[in-house]
Protein backbone atom coordinates (compact mmCIF):
# COMPACT_ATOMS: atom_id res chain seq x y z
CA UNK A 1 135.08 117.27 71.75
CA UNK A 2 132.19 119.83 72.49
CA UNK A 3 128.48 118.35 72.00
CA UNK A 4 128.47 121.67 69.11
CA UNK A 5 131.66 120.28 67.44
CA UNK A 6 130.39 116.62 67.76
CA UNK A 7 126.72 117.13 66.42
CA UNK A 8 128.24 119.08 63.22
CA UNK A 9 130.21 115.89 62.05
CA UNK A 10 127.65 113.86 63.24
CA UNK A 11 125.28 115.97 60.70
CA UNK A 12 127.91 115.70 58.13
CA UNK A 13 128.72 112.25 58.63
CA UNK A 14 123.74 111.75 58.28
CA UNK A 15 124.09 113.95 55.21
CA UNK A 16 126.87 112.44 53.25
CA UNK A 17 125.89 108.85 54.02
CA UNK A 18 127.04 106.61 51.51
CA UNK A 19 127.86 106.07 48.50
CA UNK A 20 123.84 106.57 47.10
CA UNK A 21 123.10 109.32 49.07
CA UNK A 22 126.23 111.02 48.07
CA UNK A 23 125.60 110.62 44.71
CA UNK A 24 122.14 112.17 45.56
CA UNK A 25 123.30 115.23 46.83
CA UNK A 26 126.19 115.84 44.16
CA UNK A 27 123.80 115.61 41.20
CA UNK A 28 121.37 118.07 43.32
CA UNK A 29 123.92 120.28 44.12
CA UNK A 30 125.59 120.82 40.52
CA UNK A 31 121.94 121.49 39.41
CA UNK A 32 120.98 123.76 42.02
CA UNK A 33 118.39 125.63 39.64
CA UNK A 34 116.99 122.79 38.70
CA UNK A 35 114.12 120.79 40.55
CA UNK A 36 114.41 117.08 40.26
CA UNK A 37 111.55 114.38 40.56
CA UNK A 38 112.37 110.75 42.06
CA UNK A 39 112.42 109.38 38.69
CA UNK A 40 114.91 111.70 37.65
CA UNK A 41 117.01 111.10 40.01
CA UNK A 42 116.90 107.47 39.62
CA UNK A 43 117.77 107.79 36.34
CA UNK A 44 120.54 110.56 37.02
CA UNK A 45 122.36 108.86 39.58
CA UNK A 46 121.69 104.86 38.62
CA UNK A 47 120.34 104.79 42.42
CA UNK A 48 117.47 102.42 42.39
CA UNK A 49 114.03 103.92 43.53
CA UNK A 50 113.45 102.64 46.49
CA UNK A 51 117.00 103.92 47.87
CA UNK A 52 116.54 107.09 46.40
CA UNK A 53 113.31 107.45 48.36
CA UNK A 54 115.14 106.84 51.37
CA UNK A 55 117.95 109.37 50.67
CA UNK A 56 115.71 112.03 50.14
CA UNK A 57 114.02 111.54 53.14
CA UNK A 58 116.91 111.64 55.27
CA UNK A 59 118.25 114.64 53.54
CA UNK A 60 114.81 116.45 53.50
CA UNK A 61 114.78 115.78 57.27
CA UNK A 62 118.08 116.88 57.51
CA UNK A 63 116.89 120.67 55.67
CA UNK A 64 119.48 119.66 53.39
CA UNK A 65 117.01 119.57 50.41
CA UNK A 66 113.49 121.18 49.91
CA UNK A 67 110.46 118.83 48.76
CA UNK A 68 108.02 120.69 46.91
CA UNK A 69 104.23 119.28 46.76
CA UNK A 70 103.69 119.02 43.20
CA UNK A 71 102.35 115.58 41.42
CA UNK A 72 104.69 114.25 40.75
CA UNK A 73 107.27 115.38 44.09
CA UNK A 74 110.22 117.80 43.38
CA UNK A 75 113.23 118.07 45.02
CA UNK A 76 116.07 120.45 45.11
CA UNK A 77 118.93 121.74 47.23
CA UNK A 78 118.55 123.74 49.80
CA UNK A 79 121.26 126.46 49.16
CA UNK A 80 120.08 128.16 52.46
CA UNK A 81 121.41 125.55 55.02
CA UNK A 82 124.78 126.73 55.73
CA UNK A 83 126.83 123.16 55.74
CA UNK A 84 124.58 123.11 52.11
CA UNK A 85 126.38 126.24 51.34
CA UNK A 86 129.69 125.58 52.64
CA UNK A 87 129.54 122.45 50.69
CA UNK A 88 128.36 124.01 47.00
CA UNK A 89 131.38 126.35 47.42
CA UNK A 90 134.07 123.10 47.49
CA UNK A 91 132.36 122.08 44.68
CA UNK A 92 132.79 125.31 43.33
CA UNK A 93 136.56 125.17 43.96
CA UNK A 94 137.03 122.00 43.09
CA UNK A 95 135.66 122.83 39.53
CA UNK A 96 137.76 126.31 39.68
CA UNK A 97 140.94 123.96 40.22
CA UNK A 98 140.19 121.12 37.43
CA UNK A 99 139.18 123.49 35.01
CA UNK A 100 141.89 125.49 35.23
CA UNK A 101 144.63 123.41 36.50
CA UNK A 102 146.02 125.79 38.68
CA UNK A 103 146.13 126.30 42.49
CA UNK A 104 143.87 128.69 43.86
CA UNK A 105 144.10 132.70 44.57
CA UNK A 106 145.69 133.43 47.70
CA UNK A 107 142.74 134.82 48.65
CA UNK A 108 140.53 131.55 48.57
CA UNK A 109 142.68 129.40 50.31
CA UNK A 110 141.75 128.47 53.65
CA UNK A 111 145.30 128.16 56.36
């Protein structure tokens, strides 16, 4: 395996994490307008606070989600990182699929 191909699941595999940082990201990413604080998230997810201030760290290291300075900290996904990107669009097709419980155009499949 290449050290490119190798360092993009290794990114994947930091990003994703487990189960609390996964729930992290999901609830970011399907409210992608919206910025979230820590407490928010806590309450969002059911993540306890001192794991959600973990997550975010990692995934604000990663460029996967901004931090913005205000008092109280905001967070919100970074929809300019491109695995960010390629990741809101399965969730996008995912939802296109369960809400209308057929396959998907032709077009939008991948081989």
């Amino acid at each position: 395996m290449t050290d490119k191909k190798r360092s993009l699941w290794k990114d994947l595999e930091d990003g994703f994490g487990g189960g609390s940082r996964f729930r992290i990201l999901l609830h970011l990413a399907l409210h992608p307008e919206e910025a979230h604080t820590k407490y928010a998230l806590v309450k969002a997810t059911g993540v306890r606070t001192p794991s959600v201030e973990e997550q975010l760290k990692t995934l604000v290291n990663m460029g996967w989600v901004k931090e913005y300075p205000f008092t109280p900290k905001t967070y919100q996904i970074n929809r300019e990182h491109k695995i960010v990107r390629a990741f809101l669009e399965f969730l996008e097709k995912i939802r296109w699929l369960t809400e209308s419980g057929s396959p998907l155009p032709q077009n939008s499949q991948t081989p």
